[in-house]
PDB file of N, CA and C in Angstrom:
ATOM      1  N   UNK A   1     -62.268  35.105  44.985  1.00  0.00           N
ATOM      2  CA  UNK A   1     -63.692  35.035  44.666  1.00  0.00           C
ATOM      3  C   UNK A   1     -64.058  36.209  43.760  1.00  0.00           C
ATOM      4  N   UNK A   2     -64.932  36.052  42.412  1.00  0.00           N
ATOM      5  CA  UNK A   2     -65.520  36.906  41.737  1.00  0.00           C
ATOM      6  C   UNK A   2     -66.234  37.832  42.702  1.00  0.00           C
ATOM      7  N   UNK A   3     -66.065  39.467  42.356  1.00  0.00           N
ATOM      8  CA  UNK A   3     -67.490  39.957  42.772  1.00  0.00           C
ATOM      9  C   UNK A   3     -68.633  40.441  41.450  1.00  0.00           C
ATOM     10  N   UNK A   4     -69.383  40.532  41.846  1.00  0.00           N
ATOM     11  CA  UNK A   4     -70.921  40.168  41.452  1.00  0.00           C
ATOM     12  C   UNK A   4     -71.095  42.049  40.544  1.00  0.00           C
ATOM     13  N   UNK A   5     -70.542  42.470  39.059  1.00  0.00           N
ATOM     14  CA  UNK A   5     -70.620  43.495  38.685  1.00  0.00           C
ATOM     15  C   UNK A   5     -72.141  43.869  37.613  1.00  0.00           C
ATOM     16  N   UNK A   6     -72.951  43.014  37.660  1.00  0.00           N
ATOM     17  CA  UNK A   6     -73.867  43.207  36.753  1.00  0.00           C
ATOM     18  C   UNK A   6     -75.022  43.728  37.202  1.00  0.00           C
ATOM     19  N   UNK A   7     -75.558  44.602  36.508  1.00  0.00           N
ATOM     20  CA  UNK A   7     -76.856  45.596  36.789  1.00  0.00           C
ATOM     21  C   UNK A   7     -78.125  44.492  37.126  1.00  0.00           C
ATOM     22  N   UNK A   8     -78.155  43.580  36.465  1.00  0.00           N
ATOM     23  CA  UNK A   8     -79.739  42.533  36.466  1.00  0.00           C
ATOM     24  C   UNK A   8     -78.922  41.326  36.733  1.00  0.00           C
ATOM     25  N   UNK A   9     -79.655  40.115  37.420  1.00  0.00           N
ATOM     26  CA  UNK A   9     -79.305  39.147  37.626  1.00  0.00           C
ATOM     27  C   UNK A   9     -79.590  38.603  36.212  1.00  0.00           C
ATOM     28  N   UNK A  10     -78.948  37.726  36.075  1.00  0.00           N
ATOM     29  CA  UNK A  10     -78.647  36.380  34.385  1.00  0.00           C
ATOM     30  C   UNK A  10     -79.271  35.243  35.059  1.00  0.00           C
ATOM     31  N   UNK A  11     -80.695  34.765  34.084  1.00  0.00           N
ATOM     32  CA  UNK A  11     -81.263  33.936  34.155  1.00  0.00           C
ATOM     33  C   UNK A  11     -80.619  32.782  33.179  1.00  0.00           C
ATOM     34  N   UNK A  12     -80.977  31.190  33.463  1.00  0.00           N
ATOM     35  CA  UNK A  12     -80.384  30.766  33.183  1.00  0.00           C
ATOM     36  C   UNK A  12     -81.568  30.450  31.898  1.00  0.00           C
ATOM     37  N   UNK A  13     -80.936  30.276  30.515  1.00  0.00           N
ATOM     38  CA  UNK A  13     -81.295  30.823  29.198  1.00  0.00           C
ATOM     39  C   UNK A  13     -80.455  29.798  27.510  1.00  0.00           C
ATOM     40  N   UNK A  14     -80.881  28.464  27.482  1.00  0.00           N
ATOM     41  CA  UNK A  14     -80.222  28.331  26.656  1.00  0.00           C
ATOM     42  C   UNK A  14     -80.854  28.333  25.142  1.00  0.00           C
ATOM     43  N   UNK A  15     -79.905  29.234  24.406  1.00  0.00           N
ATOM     44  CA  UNK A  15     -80.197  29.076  23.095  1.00  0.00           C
ATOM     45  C   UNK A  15     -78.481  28.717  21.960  1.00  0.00           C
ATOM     46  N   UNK A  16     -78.814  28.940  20.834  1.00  0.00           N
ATOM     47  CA  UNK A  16     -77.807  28.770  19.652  1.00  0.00           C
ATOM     48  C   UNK A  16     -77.437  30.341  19.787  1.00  0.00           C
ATOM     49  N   UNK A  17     -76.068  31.152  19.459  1.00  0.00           N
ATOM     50  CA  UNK A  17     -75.645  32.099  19.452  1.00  0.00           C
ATOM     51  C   UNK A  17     -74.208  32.131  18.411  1.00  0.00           C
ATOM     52  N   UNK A  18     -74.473  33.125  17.490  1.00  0.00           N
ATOM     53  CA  UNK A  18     -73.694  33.559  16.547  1.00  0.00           C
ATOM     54  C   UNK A  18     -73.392  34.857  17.379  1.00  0.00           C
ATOM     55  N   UNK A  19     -71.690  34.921  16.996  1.00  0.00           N
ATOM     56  CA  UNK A  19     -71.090  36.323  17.336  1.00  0.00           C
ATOM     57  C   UNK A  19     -70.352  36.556  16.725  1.00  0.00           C
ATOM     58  N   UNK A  20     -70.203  37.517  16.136  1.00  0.00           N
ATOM     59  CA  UNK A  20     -69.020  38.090  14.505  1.00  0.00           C
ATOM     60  C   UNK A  20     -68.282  39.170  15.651  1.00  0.00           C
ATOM     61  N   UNK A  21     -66.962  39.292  15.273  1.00  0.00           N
ATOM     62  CA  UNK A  21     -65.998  39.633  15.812  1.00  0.00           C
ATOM     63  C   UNK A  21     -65.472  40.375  14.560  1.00  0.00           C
ATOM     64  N   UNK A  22     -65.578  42.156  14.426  1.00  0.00           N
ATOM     65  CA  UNK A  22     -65.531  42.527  13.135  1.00  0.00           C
ATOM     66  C   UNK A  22     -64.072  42.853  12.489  1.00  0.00           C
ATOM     67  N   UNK A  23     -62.908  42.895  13.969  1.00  0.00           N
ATOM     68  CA  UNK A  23     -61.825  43.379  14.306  1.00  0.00           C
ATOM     69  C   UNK A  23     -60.703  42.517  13.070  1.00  0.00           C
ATOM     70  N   UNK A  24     -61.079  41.037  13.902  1.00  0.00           N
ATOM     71  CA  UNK A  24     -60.600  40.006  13.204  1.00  0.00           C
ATOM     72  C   UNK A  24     -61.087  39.120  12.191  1.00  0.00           C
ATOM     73  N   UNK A  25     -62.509  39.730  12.016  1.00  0.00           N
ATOM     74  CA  UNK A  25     -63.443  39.147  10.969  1.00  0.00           C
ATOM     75  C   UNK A  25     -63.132  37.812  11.552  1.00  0.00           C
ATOM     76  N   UNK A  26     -64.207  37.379  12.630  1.00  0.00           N
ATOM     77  CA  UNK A  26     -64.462  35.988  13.083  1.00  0.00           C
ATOM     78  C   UNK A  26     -65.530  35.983  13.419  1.00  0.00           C
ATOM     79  N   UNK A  27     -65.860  34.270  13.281  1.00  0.00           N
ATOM     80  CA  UNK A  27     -67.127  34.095  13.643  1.00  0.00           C
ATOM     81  C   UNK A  27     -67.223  33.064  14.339  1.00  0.00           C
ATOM     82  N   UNK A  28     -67.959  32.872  15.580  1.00  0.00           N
ATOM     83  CA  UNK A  28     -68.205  31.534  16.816  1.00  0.00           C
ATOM     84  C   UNK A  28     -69.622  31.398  16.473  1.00  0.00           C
ATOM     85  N   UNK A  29     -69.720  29.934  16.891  1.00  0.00           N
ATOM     86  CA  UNK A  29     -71.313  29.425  16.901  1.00  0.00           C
ATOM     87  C   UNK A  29     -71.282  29.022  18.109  1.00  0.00           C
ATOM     88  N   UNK A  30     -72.335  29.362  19.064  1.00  0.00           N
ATOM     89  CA  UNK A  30     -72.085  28.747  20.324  1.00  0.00           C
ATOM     90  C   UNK A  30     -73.746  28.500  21.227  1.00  0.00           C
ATOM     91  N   UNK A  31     -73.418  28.382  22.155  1.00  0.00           N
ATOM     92  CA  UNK A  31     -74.526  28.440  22.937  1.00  0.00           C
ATOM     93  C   UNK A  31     -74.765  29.260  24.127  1.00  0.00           C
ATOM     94  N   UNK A  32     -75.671  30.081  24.610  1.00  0.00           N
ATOM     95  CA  UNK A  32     -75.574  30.832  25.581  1.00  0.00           C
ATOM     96  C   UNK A  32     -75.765  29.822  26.999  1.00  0.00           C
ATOM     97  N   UNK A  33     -75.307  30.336  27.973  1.00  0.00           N
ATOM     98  CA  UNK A  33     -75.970  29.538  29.022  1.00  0.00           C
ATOM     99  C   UNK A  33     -76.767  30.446  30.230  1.00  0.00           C
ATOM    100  N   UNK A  34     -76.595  31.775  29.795  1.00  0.00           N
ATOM    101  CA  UNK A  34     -77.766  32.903  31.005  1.00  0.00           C
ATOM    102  C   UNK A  34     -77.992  34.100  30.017  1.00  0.00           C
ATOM    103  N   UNK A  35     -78.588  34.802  30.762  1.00  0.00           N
ATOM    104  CA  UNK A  35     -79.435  35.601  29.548  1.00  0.00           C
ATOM    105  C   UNK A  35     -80.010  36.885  30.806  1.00  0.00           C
ATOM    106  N   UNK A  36     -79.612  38.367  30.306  1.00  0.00           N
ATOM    107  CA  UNK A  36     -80.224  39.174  31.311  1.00  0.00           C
ATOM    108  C   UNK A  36     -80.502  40.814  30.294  1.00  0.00           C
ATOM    109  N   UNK A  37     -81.107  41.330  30.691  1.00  0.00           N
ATOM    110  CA  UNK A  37     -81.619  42.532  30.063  1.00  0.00           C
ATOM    111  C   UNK A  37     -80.080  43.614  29.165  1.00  0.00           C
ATOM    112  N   UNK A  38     -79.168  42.562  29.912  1.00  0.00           N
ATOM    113  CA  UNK A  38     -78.011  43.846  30.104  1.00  0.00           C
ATOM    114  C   UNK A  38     -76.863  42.838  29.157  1.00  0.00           C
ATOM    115  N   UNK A  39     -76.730  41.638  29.135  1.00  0.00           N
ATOM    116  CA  UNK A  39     -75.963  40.939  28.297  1.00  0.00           C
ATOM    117  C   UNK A  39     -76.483  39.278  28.367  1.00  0.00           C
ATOM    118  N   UNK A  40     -75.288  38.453  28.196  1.00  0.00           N
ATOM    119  CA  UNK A  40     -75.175  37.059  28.265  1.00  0.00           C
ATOM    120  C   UNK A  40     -74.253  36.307  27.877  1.00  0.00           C
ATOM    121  N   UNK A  41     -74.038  35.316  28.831  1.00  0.00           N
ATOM    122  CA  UNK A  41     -72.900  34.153  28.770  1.00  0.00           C
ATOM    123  C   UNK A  41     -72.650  32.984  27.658  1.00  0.00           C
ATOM    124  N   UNK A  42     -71.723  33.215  27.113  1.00  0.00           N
ATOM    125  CA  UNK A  42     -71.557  32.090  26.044  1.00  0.00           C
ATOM    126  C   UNK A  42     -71.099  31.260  26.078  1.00  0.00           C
ATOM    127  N   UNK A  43     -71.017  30.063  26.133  1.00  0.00           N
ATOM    128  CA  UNK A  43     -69.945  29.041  26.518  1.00  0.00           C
ATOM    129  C   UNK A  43     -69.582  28.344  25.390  1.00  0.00           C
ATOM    130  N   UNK A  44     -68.356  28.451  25.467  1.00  0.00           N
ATOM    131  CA  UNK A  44     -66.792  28.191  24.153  1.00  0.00           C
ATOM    132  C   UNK A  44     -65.812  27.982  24.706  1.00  0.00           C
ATOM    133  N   UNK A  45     -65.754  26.780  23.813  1.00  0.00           N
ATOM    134  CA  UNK A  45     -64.098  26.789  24.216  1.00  0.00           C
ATOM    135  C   UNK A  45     -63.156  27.863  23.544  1.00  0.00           C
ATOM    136  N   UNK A  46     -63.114  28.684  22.626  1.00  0.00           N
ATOM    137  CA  UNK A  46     -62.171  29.514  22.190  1.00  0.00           C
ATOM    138  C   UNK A  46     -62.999  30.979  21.906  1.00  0.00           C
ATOM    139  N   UNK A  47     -63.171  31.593  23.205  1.00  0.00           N
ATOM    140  CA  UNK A  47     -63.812  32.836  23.412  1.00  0.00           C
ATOM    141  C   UNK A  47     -62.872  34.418  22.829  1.00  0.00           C
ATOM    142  N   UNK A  48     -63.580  35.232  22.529  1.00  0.00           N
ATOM    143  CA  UNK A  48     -62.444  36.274  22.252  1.00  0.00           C
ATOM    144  C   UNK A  48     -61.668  36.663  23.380  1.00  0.00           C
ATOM    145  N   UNK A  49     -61.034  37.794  22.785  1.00  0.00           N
ATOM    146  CA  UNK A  49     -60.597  37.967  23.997  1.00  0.00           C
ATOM    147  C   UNK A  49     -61.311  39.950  24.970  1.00  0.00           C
ATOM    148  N   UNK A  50     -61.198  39.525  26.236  1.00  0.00           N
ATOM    149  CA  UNK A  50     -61.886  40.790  26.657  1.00  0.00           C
ATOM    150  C   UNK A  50     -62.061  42.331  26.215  1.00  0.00           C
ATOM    151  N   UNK A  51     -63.003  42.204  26.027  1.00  0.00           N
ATOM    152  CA  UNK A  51     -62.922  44.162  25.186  1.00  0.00           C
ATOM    153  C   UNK A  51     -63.221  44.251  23.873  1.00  0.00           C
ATOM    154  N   UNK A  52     -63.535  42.797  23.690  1.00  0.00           N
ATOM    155  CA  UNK A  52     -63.975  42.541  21.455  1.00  0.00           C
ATOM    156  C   UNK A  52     -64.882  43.123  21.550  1.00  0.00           C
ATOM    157  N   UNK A  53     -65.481  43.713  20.319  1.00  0.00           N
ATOM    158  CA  UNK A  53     -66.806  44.338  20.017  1.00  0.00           C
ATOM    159  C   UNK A  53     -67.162  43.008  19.538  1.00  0.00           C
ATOM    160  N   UNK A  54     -68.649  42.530  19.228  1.00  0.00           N
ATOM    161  CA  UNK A  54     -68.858  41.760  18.590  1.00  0.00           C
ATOM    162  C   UNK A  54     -70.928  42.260  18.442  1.00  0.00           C
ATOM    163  N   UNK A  55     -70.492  41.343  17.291  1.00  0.00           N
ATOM    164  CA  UNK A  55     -72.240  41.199  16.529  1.00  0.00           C
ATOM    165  C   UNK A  55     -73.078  39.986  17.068  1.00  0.00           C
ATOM    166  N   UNK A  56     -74.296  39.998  18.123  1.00  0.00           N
ATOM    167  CA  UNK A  56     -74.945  39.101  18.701  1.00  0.00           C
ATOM    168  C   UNK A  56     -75.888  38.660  17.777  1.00  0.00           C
ATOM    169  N   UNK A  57     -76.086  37.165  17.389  1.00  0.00           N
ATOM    170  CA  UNK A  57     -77.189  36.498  17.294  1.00  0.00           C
ATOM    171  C   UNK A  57     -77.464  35.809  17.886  1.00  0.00           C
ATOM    172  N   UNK A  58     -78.896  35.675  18.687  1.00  0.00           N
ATOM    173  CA  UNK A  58     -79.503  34.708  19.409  1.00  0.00           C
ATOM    174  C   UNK A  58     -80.911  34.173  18.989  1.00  0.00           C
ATOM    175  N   UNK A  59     -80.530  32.785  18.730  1.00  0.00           N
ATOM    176  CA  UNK A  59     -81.665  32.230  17.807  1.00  0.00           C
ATOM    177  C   UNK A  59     -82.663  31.068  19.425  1.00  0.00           C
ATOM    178  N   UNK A  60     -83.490  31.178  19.501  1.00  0.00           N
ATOM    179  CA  UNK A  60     -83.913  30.865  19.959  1.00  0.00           C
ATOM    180  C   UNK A  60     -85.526  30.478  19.386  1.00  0.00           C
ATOM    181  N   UNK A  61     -86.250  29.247  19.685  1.00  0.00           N
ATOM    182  CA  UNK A  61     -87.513  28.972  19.395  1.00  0.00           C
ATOM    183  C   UNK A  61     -87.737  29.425  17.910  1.00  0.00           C
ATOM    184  N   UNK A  62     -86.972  29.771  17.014  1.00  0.00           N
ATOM    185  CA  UNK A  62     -87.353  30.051  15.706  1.00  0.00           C
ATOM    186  C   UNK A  62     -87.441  31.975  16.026  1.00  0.00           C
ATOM    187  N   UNK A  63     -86.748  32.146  16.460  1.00  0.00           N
ATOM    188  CA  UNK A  63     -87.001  34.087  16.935  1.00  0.00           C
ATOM    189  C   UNK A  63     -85.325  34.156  16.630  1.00  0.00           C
ATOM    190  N   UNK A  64     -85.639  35.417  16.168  1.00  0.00           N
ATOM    191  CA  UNK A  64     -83.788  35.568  16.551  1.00  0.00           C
ATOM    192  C   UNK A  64     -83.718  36.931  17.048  1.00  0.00           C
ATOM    193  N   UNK A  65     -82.896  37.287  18.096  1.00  0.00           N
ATOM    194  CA  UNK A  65     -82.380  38.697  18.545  1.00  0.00           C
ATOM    195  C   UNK A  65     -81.102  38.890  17.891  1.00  0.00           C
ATOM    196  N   UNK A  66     -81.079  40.324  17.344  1.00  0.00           N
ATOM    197  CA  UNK A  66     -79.119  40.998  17.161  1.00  0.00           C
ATOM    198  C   UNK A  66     -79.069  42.461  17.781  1.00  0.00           C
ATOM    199  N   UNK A  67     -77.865  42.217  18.345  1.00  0.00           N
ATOM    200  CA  UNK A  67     -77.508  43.400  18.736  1.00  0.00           C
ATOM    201  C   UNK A  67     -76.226  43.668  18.871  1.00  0.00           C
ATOM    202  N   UNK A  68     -75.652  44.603  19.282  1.00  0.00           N
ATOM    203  CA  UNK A  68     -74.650  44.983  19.543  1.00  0.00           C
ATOM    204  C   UNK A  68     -73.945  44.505  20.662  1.00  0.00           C
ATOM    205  N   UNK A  69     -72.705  43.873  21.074  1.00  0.00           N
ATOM    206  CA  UNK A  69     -72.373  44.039  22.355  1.00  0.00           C
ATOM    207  C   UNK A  69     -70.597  44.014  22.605  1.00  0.00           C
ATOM    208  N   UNK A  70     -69.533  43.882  23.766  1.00  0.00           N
ATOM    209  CA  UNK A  70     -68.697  44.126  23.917  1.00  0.00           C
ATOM    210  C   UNK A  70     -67.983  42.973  24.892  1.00  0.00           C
ATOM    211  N   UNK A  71     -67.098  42.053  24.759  1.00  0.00           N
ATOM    212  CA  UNK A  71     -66.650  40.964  25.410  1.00  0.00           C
ATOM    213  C   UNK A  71     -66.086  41.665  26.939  1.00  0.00           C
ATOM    214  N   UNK A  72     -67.230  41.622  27.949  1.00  0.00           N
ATOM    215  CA  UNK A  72     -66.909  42.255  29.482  1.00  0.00           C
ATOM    216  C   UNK A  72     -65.462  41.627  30.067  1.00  0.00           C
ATOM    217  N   UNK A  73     -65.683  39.862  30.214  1.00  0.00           N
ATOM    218  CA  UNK A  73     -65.057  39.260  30.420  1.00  0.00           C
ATOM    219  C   UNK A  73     -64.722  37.704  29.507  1.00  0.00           C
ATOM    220  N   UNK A  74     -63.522  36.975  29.749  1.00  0.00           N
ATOM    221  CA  UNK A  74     -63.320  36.183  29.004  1.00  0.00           C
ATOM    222  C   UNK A  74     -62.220  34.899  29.535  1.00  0.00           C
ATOM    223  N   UNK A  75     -62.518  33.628  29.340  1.00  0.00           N
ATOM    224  CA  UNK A  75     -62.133  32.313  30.012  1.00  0.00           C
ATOM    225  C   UNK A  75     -61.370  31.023  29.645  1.00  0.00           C
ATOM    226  N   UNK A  76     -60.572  30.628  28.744  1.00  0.00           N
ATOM    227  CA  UNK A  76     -60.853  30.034  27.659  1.00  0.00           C
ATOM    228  C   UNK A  76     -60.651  28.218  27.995  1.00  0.00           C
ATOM    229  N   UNK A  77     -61.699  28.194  27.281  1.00  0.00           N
ATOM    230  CA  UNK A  77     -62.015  26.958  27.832  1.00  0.00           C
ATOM    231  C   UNK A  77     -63.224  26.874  28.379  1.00  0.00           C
ATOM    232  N   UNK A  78     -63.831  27.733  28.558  1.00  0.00           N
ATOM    233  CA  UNK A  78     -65.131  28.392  29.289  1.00  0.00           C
ATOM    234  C   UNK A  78     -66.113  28.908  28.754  1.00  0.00           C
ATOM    235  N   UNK A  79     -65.522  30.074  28.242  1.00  0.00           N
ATOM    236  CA  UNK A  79     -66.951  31.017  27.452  1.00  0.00           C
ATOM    237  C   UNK A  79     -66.266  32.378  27.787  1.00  0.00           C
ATOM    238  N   UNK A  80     -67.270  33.185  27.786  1.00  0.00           N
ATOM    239  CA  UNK A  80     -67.073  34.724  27.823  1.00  0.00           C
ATOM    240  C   UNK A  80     -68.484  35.282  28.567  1.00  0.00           C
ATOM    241  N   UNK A  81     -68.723  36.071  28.707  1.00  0.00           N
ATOM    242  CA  UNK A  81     -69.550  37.206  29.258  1.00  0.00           C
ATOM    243  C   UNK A  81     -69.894  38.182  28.261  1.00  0.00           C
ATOM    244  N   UNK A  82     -71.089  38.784  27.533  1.00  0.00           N
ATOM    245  CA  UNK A  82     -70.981  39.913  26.558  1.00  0.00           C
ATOM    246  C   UNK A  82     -71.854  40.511  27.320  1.00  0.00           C
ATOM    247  N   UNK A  83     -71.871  41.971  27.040  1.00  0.00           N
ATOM    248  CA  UNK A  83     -72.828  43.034  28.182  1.00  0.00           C
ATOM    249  C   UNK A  83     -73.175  43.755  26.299  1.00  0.00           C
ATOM    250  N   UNK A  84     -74.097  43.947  26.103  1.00  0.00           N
ATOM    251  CA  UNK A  84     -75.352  44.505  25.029  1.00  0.00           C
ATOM    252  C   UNK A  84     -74.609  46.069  25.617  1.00  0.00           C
ATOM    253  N   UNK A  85     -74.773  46.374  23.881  1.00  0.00           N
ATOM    254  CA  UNK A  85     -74.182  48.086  24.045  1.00  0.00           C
ATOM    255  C   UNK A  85     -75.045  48.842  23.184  1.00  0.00           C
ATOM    256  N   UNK A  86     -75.861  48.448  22.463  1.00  0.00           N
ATOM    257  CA  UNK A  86     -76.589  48.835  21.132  1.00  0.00           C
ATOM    258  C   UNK A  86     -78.038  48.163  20.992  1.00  0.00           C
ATOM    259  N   UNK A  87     -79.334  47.592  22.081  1.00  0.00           N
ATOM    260  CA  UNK A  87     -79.926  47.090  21.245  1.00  0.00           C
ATOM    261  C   UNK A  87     -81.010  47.901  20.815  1.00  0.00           C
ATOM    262  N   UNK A  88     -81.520  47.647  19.234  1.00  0.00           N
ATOM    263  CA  UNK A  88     -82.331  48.502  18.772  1.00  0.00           C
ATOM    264  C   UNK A  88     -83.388  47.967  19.065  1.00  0.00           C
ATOM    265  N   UNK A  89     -84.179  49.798  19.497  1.00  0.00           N
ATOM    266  CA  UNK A  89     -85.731  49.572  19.595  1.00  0.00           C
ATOM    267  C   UNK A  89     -86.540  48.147  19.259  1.00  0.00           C
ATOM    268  N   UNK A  90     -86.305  47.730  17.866  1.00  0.00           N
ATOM    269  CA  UNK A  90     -87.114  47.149  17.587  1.00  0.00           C
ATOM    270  C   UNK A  90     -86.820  45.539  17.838  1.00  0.00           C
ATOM    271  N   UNK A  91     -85.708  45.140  18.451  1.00  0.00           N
ATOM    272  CA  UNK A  91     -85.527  43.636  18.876  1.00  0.00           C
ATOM    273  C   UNK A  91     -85.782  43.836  20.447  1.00  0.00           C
ATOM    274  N   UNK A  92     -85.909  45.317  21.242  1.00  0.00           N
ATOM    275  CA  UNK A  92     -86.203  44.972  22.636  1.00  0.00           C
ATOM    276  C   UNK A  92     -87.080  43.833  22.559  1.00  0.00           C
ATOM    277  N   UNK A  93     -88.100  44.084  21.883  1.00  0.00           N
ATOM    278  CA  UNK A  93     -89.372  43.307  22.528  1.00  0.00           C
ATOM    279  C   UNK A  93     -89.112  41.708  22.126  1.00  0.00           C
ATOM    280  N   UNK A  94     -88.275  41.883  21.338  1.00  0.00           N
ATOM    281  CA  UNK A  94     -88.260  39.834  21.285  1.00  0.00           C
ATOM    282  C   UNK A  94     -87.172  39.555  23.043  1.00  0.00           C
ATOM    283  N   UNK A  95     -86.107  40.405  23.015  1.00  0.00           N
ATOM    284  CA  UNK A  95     -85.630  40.082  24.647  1.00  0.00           C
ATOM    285  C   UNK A  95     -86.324  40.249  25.643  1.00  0.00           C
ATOM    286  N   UNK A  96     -87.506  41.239  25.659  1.00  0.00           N
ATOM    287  CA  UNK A  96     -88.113  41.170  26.987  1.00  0.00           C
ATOM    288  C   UNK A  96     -89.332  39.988  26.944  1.00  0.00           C
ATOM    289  N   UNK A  97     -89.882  39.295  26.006  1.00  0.00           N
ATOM    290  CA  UNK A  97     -90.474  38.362  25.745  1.00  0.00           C
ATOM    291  C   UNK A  97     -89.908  37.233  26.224  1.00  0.00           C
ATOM    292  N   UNK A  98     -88.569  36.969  26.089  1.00  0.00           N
ATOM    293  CA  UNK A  98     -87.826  35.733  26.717  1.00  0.00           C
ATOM    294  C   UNK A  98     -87.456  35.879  28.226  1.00  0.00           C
ATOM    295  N   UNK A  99     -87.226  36.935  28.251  1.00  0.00           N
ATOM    296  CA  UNK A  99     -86.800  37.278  29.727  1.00  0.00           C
ATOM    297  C   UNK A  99     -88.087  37.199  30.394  1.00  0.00           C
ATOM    298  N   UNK A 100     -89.797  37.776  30.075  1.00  0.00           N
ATOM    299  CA  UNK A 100     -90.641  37.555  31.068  1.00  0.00           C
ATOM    300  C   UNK A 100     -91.180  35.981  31.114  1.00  0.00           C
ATOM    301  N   UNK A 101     -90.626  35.314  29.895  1.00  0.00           N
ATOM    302  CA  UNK A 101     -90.841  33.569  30.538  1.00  0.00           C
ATOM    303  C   UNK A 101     -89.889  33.398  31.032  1.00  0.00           C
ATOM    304  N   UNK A 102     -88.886  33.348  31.303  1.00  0.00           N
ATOM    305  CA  UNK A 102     -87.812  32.592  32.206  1.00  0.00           C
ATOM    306  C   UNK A 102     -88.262  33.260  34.124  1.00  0.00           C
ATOM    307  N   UNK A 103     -88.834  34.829  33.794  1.00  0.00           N
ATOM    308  CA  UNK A 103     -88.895  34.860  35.158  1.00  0.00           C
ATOM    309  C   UNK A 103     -90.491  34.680  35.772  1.00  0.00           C
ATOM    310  N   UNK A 104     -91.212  33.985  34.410  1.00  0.00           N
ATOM    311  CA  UNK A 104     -92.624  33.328  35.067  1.00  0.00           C
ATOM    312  C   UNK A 104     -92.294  32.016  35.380  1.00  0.00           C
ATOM    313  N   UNK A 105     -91.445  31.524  35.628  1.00  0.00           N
ATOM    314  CA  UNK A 105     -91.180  30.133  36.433  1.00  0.00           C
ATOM    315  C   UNK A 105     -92.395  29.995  37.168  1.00  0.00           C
TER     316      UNK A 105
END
């Protein structure tokens, strides 16, 4: 059984997600499927592999977030896990905007 290593619980969150992988100069189009202050889940079938740096886009509703983040974990066939290592000041507020509708359910 997994144990449970993440600072905020991951709401469940779907948008379109670009991630550039600068190592190998790659690029995935994918979809997220949770979403939390601290990272988010991508689901792919051909995920990097654990420990990639990669470049986040998350397009959502016509908004897009980028930031920085780092492949925590990885599945293939599955998706991956990215945990945010970099986001700047000025895209917090489009993530905490999505995050306080998902948790005004």
């Amino acid at each position: 059984m997994d144990i449970e290593h993440r600072r905020e619980p991951r709401h469940p969150f779907f948008a379109s997600v670009e991630l550039l992988e600068s190592k190998l100069d790659t690029r995935i189009d994918a979809r997220t499927g949770d979403l939390s202050l601290h990272g988010c889940y991508v689901d792919t079938m051909n995920p990097f592999p654990s420990g990639s740096n990669v470049r986040v886009t998350i397009t959502h509703m016509e908004e897009k977030f980028t930031t920085l983040g780092k492949v925590a974990h990885s599945k293939p066939n599955v998706g991956m896990g990215i945990s945010f290592t970099a986001i700047d000041p000025q895209q917090r507020p489009i993530l905490m905007k999505w995050l306080s509708n998902v948790h005004g359910d």
